[in-house]
N, C-alpha and C. Protein backbone atom coordinates (compact mmCIF):
# COMPACT_ATOMS: atom_id res chain seq x y z
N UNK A 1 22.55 -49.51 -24.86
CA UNK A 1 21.17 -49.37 -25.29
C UNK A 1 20.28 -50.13 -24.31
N UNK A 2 19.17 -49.32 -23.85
CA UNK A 2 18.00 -50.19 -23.31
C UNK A 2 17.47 -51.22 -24.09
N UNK A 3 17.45 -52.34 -23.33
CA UNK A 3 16.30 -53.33 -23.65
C UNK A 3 14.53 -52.92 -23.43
N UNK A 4 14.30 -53.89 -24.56
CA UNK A 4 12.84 -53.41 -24.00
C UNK A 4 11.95 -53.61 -23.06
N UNK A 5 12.69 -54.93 -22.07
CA UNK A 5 12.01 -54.98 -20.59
C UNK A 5 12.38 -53.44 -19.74
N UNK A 6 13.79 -53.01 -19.93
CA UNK A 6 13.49 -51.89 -19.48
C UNK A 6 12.66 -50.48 -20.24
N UNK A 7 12.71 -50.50 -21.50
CA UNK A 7 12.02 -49.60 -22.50
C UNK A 7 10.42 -49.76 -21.64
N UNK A 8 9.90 -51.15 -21.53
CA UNK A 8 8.63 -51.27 -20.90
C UNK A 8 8.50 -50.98 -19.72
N UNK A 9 9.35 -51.44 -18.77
CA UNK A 9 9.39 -50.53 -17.57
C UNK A 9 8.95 -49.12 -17.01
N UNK A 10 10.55 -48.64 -17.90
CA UNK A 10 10.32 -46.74 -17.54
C UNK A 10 8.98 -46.56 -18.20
N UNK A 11 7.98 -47.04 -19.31
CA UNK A 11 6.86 -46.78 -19.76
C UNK A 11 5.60 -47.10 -18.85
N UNK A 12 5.99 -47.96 -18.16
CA UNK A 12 5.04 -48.47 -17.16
C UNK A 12 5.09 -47.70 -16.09
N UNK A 13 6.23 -47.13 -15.22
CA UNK A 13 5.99 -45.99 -14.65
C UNK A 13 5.92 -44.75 -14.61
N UNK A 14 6.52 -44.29 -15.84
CA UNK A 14 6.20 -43.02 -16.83
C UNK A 14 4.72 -42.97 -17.15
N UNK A 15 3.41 -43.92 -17.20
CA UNK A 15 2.41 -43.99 -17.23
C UNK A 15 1.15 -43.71 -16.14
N UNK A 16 2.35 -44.45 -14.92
CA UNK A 16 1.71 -44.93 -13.75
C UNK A 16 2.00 -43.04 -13.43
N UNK A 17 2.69 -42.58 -13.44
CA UNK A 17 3.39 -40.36 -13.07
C UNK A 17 2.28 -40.03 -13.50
N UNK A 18 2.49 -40.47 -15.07
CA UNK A 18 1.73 -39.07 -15.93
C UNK A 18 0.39 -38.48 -15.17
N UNK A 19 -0.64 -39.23 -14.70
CA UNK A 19 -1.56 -38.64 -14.22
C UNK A 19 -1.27 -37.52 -13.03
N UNK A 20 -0.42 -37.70 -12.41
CA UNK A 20 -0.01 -37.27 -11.25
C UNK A 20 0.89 -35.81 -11.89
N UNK A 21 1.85 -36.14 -12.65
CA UNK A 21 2.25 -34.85 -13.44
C UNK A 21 1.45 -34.13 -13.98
N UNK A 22 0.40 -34.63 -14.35
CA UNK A 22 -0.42 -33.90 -15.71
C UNK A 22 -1.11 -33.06 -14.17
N UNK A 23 -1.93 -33.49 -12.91
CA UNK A 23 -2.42 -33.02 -12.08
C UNK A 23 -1.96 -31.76 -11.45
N UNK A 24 -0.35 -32.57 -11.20
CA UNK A 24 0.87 -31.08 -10.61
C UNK A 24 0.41 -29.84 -11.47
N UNK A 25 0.76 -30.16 -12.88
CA UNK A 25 0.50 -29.06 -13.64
C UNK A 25 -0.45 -28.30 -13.88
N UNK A 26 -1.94 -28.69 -13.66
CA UNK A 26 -2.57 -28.31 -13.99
C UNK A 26 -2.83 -27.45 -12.66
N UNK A 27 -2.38 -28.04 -11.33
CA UNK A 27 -2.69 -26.97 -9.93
C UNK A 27 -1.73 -25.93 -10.26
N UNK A 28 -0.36 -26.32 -10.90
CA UNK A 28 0.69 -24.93 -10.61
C UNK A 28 0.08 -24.24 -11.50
N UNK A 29 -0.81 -24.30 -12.58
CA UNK A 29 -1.01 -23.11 -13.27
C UNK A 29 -2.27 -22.62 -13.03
N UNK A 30 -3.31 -23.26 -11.79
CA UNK A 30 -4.35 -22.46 -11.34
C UNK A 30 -3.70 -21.21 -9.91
N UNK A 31 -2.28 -22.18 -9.29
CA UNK A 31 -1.94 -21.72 -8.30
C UNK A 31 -1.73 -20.11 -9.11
N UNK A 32 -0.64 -20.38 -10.09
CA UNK A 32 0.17 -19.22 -10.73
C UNK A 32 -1.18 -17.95 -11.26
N UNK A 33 -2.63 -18.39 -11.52
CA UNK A 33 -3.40 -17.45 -12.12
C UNK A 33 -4.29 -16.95 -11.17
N UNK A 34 -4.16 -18.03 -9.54
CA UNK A 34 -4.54 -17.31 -8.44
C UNK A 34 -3.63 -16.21 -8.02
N UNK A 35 -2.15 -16.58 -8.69
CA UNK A 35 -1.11 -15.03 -7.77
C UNK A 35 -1.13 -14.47 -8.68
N UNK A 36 -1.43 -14.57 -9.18
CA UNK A 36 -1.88 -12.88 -10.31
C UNK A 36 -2.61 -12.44 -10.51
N UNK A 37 -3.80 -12.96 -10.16
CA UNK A 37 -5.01 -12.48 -9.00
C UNK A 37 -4.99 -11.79 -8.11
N UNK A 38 -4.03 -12.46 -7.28
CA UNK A 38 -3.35 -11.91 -6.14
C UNK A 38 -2.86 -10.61 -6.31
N UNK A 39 -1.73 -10.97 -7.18
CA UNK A 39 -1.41 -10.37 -7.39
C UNK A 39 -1.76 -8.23 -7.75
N UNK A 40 -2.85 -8.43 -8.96
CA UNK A 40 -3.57 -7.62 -9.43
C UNK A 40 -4.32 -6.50 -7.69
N UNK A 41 -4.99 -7.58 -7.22
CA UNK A 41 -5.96 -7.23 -6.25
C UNK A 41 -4.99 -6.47 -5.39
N UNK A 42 -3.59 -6.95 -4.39
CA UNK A 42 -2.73 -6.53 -4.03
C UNK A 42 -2.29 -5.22 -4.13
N UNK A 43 -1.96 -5.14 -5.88
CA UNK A 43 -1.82 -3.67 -6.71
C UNK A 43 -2.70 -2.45 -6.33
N UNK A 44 -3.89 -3.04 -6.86
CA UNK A 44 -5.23 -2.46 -6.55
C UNK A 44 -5.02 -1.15 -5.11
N UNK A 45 -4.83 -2.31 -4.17
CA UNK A 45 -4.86 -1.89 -2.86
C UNK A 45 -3.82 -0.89 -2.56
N UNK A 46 -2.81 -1.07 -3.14
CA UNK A 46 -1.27 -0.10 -3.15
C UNK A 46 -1.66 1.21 -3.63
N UNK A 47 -2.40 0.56 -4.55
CA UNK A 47 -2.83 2.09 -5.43
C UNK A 47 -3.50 3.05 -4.48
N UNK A 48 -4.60 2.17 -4.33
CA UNK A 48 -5.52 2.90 -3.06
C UNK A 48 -5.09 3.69 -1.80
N UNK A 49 -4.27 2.90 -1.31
CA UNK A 49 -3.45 3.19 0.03
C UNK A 49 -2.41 4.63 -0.42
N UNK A 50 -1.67 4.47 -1.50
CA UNK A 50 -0.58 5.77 -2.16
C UNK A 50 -1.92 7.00 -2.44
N UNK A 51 -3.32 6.72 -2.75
CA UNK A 51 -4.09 7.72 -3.03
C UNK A 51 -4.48 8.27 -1.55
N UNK A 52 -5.17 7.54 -0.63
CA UNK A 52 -5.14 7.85 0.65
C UNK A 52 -3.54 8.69 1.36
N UNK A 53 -2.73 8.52 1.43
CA UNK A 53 -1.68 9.04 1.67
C UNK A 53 -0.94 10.20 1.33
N UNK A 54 -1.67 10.40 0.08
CA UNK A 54 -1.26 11.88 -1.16
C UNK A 54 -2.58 12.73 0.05
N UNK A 55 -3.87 12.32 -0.12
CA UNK A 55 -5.46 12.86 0.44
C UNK A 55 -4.36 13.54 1.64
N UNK A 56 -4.15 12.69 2.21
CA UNK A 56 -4.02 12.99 3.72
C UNK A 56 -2.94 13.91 3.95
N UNK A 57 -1.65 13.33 3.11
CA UNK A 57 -0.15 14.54 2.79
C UNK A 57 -1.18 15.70 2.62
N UNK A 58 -1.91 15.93 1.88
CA UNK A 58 -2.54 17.46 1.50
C UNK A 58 -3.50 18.19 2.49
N UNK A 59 -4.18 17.24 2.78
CA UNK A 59 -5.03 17.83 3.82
C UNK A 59 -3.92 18.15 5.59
N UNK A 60 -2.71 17.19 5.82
CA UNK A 60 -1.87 17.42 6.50
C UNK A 60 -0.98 19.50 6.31
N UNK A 61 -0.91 19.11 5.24
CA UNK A 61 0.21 20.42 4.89
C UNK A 61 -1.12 21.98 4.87
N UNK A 62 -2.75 21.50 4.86
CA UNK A 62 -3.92 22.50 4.73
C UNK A 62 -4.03 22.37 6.18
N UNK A 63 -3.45 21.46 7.15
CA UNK A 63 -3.75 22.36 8.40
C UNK A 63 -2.93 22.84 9.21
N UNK A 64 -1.51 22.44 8.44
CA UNK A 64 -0.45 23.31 8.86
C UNK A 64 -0.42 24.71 8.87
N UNK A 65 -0.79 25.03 7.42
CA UNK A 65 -0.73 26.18 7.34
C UNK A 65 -2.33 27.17 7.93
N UNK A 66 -3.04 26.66 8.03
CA UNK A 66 -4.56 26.82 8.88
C UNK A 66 -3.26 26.93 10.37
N UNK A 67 -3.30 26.44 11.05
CA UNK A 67 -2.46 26.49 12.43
C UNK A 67 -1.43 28.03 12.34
N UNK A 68 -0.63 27.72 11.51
CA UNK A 68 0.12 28.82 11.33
C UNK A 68 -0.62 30.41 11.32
N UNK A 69 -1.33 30.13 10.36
CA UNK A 69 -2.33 31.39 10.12
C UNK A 69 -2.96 32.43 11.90
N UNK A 70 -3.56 31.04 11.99
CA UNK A 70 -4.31 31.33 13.49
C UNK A 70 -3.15 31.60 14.47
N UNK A 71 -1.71 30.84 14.61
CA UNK A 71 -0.63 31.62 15.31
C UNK A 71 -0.65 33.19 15.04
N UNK A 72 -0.51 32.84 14.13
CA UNK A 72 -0.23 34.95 13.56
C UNK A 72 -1.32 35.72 13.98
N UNK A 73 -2.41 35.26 13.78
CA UNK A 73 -3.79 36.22 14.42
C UNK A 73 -3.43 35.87 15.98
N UNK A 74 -3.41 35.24 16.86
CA UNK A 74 -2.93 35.69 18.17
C UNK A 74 -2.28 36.08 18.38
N UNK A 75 -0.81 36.13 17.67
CA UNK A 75 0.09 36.85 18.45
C UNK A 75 -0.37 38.59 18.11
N UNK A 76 -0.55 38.85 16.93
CA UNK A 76 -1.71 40.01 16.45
C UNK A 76 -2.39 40.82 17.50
N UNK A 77 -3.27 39.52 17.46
CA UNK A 77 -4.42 40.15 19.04
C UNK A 77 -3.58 40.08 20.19
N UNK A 78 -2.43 39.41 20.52
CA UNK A 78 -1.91 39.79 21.58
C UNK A 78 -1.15 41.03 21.85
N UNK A 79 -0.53 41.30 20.43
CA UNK A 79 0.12 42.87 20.31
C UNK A 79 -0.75 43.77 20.98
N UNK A 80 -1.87 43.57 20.08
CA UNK A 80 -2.66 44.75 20.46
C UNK A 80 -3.22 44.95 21.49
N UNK A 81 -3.48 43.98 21.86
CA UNK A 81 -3.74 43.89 23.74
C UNK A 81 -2.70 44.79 24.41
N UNK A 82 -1.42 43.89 24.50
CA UNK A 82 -0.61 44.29 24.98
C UNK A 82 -0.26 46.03 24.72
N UNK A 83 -0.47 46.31 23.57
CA UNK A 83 -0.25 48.03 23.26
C UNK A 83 -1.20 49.08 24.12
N UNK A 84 -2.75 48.08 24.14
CA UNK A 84 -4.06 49.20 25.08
C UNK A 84 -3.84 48.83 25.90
N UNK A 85 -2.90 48.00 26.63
CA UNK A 85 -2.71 47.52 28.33
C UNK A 85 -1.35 49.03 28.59
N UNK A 86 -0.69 48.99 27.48
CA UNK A 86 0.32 50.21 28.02
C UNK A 86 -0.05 51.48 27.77
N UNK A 87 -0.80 51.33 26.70
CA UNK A 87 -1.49 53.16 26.55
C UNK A 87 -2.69 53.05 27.81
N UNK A 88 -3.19 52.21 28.25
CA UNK A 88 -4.41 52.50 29.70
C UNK A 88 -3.29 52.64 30.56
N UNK A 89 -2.10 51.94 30.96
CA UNK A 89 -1.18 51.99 32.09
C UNK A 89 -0.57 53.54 31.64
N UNK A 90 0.02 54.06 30.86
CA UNK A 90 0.19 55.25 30.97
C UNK A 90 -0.87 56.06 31.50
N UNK A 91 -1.63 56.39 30.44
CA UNK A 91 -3.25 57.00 30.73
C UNK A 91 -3.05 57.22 31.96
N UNK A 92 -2.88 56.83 33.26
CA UNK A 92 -3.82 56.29 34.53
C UNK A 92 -2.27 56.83 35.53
């Protein structure tokens, strides 16, 4: 069993902490409600960025097929070129 010079002791520096603990604590739980702050805002931005990325996937795959389209109309107009280049070369 402790004596009470030591009972007074650990109380004397258990006293001399507490401010210093009570301080720790009170930063880790502004730190902890700044990262979930953080946190939140972070989210936010993910969200944003996955919405930008869907925008762009769609507008990507609308000019694929825009490109494609316009392939097919030249090769089109090139047929047909090519068909009045052989009906004038006969012709002649």
């Amino acid at each position: 069993m402790l004596s009470e010079n030591h009972i007074l002791k650990l109380l004397s520096y258990a006293s001399d902490d507490l401010p210093t603990l009570e301080n720790r604590c009170h930063k880790l739980g502004s730190d902890a409600v700044e990262l979930q702050i953080t946190k939140k805002q972070l989210g936010n931005e993910v969200a944003g960025l996955n919405s930008q990325i869907y925008r762009l996937e769609k507008l990507r795959k609308q000019y694929h097929i825009d490109i494609q389209q316009k392939r097919q109309i030249i090769l089109n107009l090139d047929q047909q070129l090519n068909q009045k280049i052989d009906a004038l070369e006969k012709a002649s």
